[in-house]
C-alpha atoms as a PDB file:
ATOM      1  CA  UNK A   1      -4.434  -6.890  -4.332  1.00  0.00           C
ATOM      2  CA  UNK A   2      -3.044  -8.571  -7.073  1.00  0.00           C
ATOM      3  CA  UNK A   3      -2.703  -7.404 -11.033  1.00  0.00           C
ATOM      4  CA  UNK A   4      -2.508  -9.159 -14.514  1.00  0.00           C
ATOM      5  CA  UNK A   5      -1.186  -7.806 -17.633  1.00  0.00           C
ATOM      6  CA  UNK A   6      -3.456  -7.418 -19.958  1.00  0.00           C
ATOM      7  CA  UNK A   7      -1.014  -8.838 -22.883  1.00  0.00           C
ATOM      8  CA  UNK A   8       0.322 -11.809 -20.969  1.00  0.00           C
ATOM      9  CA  UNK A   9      -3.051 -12.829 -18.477  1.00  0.00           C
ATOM     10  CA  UNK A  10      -1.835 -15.299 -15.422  1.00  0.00           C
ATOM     11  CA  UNK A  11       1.819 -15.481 -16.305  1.00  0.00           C
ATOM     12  CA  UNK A  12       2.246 -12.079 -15.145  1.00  0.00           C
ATOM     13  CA  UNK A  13       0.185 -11.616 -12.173  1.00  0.00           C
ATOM     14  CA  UNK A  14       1.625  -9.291  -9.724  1.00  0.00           C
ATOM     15  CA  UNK A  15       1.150  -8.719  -6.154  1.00  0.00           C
ATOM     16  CA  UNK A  16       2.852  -6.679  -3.260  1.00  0.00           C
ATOM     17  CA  UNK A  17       4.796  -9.482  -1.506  1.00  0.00           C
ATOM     18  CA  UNK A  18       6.210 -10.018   2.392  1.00  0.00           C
ATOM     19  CA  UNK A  19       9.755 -10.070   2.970  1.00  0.00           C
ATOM     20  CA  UNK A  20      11.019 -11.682   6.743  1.00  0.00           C
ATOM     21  CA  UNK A  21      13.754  -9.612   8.545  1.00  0.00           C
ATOM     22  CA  UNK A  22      16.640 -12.531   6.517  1.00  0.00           C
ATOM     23  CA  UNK A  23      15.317 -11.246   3.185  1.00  0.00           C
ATOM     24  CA  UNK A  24      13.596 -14.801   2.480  1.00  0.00           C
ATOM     25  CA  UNK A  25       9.850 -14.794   1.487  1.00  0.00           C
ATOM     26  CA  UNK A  26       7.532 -16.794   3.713  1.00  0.00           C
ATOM     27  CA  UNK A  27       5.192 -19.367   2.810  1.00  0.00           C
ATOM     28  CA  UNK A  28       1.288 -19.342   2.921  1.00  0.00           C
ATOM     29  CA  UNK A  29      -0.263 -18.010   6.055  1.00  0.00           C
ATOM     30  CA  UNK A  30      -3.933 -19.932   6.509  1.00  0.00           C
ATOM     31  CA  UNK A  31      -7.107 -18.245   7.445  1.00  0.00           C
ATOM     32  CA  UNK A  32      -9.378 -19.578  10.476  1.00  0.00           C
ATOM     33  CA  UNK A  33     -12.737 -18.472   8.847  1.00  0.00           C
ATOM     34  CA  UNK A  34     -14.039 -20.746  11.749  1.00  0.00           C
ATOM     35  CA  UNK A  35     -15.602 -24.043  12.587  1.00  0.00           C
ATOM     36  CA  UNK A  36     -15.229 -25.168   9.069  1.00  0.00           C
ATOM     37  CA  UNK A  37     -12.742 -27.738   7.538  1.00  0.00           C
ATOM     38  CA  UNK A  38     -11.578 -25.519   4.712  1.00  0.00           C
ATOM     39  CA  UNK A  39      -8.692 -23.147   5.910  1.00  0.00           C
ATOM     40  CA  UNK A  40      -8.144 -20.110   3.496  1.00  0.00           C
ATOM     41  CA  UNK A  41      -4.461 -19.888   2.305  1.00  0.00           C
ATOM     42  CA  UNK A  42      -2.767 -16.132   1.276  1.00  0.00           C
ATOM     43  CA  UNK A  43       0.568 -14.878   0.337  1.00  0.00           C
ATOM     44  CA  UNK A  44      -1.083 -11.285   0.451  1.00  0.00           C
ATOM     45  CA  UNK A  45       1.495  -8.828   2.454  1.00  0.00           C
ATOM     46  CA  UNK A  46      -1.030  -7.381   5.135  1.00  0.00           C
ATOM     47  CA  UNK A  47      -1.585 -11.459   6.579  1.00  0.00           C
ATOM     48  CA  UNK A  48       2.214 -11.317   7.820  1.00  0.00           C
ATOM     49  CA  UNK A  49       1.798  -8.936  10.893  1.00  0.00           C
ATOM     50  CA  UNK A  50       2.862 -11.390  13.655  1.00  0.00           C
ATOM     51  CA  UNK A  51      -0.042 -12.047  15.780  1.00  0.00           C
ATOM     52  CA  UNK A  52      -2.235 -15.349  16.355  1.00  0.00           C
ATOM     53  CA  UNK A  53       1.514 -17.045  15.637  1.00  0.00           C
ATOM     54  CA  UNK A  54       2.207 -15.692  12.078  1.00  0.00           C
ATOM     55  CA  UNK A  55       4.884 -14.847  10.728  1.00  0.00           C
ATOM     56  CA  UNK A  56       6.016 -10.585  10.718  1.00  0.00           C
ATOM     57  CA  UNK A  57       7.223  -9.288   7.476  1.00  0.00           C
ATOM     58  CA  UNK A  58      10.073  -6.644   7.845  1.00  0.00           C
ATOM     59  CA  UNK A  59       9.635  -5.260   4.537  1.00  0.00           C
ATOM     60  CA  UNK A  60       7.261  -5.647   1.057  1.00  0.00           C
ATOM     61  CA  UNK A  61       8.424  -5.995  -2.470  1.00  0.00           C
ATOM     62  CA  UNK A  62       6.734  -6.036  -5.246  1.00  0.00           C
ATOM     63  CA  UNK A  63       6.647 -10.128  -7.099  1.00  0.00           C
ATOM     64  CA  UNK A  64       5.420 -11.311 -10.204  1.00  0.00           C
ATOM     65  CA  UNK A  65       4.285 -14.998 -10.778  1.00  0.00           C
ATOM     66  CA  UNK A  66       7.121 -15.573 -13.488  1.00  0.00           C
ATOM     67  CA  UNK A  67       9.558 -15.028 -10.861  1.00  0.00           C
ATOM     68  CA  UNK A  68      10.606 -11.282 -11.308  1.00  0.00           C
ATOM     69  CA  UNK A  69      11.498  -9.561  -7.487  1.00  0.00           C
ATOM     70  CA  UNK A  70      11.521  -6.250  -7.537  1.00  0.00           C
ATOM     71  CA  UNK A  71      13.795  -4.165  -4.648  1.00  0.00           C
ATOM     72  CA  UNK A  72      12.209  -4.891  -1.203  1.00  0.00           C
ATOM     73  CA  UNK A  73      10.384  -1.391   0.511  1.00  0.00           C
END
């Protein structure tokens, strides 16, 4: 889920981020919704669990849009 302050709208949107095992963040994961041509893309946490060939995040952190990183969890 992700959160905006209320003072500063979109440039501070927050979200709990993945973190891989080398401490780097991983791209987008895409979403087979089925026999469509669209593809849904995320960055949300709970899409980086390793199966159907994703990536696994070892940890979370929590990541604003203007670049702040908190500690990884």
């Amino acid at each position: 889920m992700e959160w905006q302050s209320e003072e500063f709208g979109a440039s501070h949107e927050g979200m709990a981020g993945a973190v891989l095992a080398d401490g780097s963040e991983p791209g987008p994961e895409y979403l087979d919704a089925g026999s469509g041509s669209h593809m849904h893309q995320t960055n949300q946490w709970w899409a980086y669990n390793g199966r159907l060939g994703r990536q696994r995040a070892d940890h979370m952190r929590g990541s604003c849009s203007c670049g702040w990183r908190a500690a990884r969890h």
